[in-house]
N, C-alpha and C. Protein backbone atom coordinates (compact mmCIF):
# COMPACT_ATOMS: atom_id res chain seq x y z
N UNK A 1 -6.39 -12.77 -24.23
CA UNK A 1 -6.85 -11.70 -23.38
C UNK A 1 -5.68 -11.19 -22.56
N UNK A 2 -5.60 -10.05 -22.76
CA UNK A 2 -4.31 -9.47 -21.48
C UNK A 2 -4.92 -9.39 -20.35
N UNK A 3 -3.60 -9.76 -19.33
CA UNK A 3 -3.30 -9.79 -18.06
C UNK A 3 -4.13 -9.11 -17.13
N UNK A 4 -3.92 -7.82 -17.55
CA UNK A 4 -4.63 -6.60 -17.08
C UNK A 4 -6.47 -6.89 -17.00
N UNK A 5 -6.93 -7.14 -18.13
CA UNK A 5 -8.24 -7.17 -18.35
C UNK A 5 -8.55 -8.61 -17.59
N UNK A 6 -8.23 -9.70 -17.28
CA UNK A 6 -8.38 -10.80 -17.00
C UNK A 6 -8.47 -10.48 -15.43
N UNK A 7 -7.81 -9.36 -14.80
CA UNK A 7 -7.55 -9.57 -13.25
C UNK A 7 -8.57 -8.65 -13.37
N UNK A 8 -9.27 -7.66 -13.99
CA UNK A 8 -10.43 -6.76 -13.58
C UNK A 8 -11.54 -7.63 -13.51
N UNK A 9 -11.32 -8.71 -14.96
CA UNK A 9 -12.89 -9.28 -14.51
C UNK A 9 -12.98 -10.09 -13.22
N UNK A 10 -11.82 -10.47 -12.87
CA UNK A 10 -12.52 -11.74 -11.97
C UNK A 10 -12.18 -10.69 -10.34
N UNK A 11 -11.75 -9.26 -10.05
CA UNK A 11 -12.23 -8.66 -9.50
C UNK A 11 -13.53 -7.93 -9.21
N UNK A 12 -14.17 -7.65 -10.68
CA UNK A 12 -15.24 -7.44 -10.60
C UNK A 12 -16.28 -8.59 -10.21
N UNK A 13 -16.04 -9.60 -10.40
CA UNK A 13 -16.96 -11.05 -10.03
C UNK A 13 -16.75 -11.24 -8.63
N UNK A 14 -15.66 -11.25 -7.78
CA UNK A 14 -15.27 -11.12 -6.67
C UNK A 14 -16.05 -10.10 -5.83
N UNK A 15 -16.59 -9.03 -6.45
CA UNK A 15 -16.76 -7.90 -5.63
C UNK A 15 -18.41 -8.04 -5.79
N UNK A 16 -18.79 -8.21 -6.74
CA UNK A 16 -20.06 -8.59 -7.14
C UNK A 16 -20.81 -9.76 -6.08
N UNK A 17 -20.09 -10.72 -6.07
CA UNK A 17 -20.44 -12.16 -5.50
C UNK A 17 -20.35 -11.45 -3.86
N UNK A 18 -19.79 -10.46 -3.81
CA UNK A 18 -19.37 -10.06 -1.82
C UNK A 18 -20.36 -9.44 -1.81
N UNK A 19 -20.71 -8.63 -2.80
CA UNK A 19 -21.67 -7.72 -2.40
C UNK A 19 -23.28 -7.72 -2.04
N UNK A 20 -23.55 -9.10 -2.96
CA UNK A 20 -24.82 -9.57 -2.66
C UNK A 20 -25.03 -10.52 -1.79
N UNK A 21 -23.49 -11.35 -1.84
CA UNK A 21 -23.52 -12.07 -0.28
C UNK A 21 -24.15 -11.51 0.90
N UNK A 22 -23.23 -10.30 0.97
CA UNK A 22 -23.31 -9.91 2.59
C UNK A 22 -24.16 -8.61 2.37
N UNK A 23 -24.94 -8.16 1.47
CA UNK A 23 -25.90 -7.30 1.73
C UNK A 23 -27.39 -7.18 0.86
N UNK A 24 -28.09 -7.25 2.15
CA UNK A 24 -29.64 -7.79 2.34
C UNK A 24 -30.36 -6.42 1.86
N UNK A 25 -31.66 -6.67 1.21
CA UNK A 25 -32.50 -5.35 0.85
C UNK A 25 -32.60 -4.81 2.27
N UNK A 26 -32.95 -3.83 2.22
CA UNK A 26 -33.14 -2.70 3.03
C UNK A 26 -32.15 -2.73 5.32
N UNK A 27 -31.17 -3.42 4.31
CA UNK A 27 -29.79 -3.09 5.47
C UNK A 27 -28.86 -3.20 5.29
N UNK A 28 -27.96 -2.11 5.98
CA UNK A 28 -27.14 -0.79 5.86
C UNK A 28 -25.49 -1.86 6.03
N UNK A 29 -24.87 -1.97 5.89
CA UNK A 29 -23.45 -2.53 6.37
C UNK A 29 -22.76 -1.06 6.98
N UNK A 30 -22.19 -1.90 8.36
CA UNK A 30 -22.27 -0.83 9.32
C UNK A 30 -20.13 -0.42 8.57
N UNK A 31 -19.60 0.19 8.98
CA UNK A 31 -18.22 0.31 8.95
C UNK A 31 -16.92 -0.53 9.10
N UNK A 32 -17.51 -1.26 9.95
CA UNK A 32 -16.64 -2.46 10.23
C UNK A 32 -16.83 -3.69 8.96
N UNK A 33 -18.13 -3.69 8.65
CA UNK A 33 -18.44 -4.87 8.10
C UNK A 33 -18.12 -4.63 6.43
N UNK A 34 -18.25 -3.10 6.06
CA UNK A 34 -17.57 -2.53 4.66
C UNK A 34 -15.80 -3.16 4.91
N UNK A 35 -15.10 -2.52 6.32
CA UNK A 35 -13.86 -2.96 5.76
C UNK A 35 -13.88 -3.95 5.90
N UNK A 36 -14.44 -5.00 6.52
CA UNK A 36 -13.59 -6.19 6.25
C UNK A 36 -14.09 -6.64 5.22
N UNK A 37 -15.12 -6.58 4.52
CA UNK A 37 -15.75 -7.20 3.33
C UNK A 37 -14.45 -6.77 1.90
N UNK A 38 -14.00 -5.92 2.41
CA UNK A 38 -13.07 -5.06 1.62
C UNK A 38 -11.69 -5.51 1.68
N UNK A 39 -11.52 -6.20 2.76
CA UNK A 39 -9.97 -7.09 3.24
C UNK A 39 -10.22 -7.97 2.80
N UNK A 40 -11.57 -9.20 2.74
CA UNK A 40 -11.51 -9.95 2.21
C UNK A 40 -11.38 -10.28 0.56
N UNK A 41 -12.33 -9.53 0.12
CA UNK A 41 -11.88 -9.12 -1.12
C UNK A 41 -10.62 -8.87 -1.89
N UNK A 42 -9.91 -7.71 -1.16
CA UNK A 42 -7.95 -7.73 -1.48
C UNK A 42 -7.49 -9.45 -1.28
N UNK A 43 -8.18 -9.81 -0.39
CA UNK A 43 -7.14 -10.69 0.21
C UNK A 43 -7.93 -11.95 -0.85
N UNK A 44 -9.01 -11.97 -1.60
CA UNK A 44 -9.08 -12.95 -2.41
C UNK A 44 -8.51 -12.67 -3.74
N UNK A 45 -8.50 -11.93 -4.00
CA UNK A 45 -7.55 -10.83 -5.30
C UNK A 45 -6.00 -11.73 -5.22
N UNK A 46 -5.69 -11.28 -4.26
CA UNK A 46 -4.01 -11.44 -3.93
C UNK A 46 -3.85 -12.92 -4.26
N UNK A 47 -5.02 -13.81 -3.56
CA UNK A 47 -4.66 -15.19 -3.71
C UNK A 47 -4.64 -15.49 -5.10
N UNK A 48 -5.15 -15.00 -6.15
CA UNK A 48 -5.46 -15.26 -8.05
C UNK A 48 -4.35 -14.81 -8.42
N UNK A 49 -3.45 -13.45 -7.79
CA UNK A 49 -2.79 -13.28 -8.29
C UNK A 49 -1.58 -14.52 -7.92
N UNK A 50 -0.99 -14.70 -6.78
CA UNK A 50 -0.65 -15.30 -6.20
C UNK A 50 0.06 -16.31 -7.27
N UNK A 51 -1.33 -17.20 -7.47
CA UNK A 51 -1.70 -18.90 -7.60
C UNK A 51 -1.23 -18.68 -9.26
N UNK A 52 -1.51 -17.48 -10.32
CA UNK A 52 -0.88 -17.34 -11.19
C UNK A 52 0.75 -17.24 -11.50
N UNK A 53 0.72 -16.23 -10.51
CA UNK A 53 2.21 -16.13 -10.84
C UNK A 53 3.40 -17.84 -10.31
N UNK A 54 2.62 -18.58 -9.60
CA UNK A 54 3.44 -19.11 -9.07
C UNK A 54 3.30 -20.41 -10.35
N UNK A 55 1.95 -20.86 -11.00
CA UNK A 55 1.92 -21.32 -12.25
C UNK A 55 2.71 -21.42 -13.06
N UNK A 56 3.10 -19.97 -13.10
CA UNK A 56 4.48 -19.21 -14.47
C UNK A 56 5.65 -19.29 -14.03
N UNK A 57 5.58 -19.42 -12.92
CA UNK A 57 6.97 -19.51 -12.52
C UNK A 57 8.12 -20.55 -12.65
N UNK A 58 9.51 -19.94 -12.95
CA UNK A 58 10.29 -21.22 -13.24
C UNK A 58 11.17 -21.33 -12.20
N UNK A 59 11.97 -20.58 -11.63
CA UNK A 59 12.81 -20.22 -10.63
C UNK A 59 12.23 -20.68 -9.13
N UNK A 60 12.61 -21.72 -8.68
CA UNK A 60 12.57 -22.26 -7.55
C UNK A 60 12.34 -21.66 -6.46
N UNK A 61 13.32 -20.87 -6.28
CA UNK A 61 13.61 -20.17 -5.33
C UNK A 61 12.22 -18.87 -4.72
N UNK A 62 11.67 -18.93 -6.17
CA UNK A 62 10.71 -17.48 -6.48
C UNK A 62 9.69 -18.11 -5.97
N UNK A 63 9.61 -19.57 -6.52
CA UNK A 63 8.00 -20.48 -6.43
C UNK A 63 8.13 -20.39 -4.75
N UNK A 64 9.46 -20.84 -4.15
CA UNK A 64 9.11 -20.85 -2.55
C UNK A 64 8.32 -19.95 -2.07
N UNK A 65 9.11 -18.89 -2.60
CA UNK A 65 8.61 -17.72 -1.56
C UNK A 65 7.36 -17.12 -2.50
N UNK A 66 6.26 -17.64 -3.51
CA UNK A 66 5.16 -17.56 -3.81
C UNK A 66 4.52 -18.20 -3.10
N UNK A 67 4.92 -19.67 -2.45
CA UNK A 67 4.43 -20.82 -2.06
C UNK A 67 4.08 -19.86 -0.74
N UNK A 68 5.01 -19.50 -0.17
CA UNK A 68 4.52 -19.15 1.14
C UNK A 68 3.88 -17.69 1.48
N UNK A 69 3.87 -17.05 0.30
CA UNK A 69 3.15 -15.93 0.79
C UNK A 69 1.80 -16.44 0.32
N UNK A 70 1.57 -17.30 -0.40
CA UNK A 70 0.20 -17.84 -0.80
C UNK A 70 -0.52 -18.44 0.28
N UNK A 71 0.87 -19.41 1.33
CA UNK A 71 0.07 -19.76 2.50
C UNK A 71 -0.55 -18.55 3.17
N UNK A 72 0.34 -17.60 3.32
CA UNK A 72 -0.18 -16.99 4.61
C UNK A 72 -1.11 -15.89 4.01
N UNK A 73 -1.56 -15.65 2.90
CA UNK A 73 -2.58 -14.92 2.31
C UNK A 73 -3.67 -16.02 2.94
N UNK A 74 -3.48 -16.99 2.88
CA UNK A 74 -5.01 -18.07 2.58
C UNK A 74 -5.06 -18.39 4.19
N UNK A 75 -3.95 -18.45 5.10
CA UNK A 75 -4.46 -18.37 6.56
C UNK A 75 -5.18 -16.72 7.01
N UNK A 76 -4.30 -15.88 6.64
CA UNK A 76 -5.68 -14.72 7.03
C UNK A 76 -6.83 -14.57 6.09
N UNK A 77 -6.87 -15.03 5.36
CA UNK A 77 -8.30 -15.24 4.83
C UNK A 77 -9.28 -16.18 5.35
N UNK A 78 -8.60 -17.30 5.78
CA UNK A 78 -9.28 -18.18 6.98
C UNK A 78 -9.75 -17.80 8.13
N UNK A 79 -9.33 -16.66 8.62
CA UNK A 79 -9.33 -15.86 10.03
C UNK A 79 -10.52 -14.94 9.69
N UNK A 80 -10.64 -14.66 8.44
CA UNK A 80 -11.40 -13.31 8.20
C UNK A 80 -13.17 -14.45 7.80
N UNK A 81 -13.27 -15.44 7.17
CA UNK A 81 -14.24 -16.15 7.11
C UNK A 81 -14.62 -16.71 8.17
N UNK A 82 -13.81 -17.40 9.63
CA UNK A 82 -13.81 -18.27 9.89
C UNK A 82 -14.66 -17.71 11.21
């Protein structure tokens, strides 16, 4: 399966799984609660991509600085659940 098609589905599952999470029959998600549902989302995206590339990775130097933008994707995602 290519790359491409592999990151739509599990965006679409991502967005799917948010959407029925956080919205109830007959109420409205006010503006605030669209964007952040919408930050969280990017920001669970980013972490798949993240956690892949750092998988593939051979270059040390690259994995660090995957390593740590992976942390700090997954601390504001902590902030945004928590």
């Amino acid at each position: 399966m290519a790359r491409g098609w592999e990151s739509k589905s599990v965006e679409n599952q991502i967005s799917a799984a948010d959407t029925e999470k956080e919205s109830k029959p007959g109420r409205t998600l006010t503006q605030f609660e669209i964007e952040r549902q919408n930050l969280k989302t990017g920001l669970r995206l980013e972490s798949v991509r993240l956690t892949r590339e750092l998988e593939a990775a051979r270059n040390e130097r690259y994995r660090e600085l995957l390593k740590q933008s992976l942390k700090h994707v997954e601390t504001e995602l902590a902030k945004l659940e928590g």
